[in-house]
C-alpha atoms as a PDB file:
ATOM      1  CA  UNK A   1      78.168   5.863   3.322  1.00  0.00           C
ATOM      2  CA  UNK A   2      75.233   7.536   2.172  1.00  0.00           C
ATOM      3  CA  UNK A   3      73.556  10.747   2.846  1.00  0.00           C
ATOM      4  CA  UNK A   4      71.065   9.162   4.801  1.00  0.00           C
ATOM      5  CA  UNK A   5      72.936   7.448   7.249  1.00  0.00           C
ATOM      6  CA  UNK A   6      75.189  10.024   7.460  1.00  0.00           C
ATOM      7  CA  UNK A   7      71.944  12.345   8.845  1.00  0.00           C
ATOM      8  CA  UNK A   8      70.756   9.334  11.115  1.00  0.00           C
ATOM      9  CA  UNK A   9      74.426   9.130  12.302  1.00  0.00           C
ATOM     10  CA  UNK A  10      73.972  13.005  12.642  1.00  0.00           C
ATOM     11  CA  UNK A  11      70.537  12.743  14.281  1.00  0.00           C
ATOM     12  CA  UNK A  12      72.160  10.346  16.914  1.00  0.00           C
ATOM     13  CA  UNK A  13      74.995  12.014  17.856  1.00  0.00           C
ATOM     14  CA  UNK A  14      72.776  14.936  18.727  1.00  0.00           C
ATOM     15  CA  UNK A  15      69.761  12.729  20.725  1.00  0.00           C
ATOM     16  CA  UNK A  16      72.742  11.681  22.630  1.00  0.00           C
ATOM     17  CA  UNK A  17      74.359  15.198  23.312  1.00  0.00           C
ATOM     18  CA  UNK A  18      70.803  16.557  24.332  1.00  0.00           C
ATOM     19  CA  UNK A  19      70.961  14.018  26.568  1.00  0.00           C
ATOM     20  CA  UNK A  20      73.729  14.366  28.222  1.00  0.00           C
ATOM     21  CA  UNK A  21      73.705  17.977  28.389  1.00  0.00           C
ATOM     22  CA  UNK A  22      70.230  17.564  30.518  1.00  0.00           C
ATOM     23  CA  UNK A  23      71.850  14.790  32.419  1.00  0.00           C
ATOM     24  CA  UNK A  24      74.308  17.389  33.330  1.00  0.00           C
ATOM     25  CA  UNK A  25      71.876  19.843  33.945  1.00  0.00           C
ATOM     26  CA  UNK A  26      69.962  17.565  36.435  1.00  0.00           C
ATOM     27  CA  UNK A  27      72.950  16.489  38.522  1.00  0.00           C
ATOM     28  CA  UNK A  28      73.948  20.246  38.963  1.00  0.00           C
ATOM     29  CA  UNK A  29      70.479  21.555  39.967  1.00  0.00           C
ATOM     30  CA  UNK A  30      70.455  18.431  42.053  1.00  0.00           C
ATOM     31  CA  UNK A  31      73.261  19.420  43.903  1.00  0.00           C
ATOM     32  CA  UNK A  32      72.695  22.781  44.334  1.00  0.00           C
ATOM     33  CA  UNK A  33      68.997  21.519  46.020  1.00  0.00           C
ATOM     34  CA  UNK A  34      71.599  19.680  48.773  1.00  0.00           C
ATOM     35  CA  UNK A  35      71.229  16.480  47.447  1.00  0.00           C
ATOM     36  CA  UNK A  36      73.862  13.731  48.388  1.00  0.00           C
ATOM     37  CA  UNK A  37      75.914  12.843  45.320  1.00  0.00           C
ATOM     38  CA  UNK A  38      74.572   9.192  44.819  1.00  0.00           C
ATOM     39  CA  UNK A  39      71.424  11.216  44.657  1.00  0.00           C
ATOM     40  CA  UNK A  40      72.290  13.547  42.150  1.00  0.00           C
ATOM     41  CA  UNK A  41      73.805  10.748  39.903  1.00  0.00           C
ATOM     42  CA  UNK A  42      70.073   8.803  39.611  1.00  0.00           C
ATOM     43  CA  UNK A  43      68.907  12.169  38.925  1.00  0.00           C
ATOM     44  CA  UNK A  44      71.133  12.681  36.033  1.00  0.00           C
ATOM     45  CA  UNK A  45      70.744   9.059  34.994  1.00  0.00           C
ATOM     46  CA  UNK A  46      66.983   9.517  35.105  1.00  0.00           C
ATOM     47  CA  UNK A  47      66.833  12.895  33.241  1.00  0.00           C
ATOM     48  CA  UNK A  48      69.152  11.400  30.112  1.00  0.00           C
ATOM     49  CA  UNK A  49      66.855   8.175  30.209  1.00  0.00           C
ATOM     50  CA  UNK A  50      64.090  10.402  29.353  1.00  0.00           C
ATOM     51  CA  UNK A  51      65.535  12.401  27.419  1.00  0.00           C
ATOM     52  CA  UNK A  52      66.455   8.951  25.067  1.00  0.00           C
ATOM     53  CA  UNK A  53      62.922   7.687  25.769  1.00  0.00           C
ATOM     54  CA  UNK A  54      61.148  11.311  24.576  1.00  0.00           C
ATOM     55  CA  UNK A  55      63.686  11.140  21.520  1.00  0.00           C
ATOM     56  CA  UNK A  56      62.574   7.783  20.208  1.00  0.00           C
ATOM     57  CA  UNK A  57      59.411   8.549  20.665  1.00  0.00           C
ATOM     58  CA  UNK A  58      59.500  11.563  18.755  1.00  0.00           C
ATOM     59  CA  UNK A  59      60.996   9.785  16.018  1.00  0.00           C
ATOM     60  CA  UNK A  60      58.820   6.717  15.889  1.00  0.00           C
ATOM     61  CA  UNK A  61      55.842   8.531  15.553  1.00  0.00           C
ATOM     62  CA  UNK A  62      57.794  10.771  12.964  1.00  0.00           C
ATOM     63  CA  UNK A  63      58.618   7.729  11.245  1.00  0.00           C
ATOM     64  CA  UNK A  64      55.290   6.523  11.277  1.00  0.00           C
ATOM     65  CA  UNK A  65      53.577   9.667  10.166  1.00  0.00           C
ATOM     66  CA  UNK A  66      55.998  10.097   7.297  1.00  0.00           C
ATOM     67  CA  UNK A  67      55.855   6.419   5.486  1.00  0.00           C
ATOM     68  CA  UNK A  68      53.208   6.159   3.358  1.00  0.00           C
END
């Protein structure tokens, strides 16, 4: 494998562990706000989907800016 799949690999990995880590975040401030628990699950859900969403966007307009 080369070094630069091994850093998009990388890159991945830590997209995906931001995301869940706000996912988290957003079900536990849900909660705490007295929401039911089917509540605070599209919460969560919602929160990593944007996280994802704000993530590839990042990168496509990295990607984008950065090719010549």
């Amino acid at each position: 494998m080369s070094d630069h799949y091994a850093v998009i690999l990388l890159a991945c990995a830590l997209v995906v562990l931001t995301g869940i880590l706000c996912a988290a975040a957003a079900g536990y401030l849900a909660r705490r706000d007295h929401a039911t628990y089917p509540a605070a699950l599209t919460r969560a859900a919602m929160a990593f989907a944007a996280t994802l969403t704000l993530a590839t966007a990042v990168l496509t307009a990295l990607t984008s800016l950065l090719r010549h």
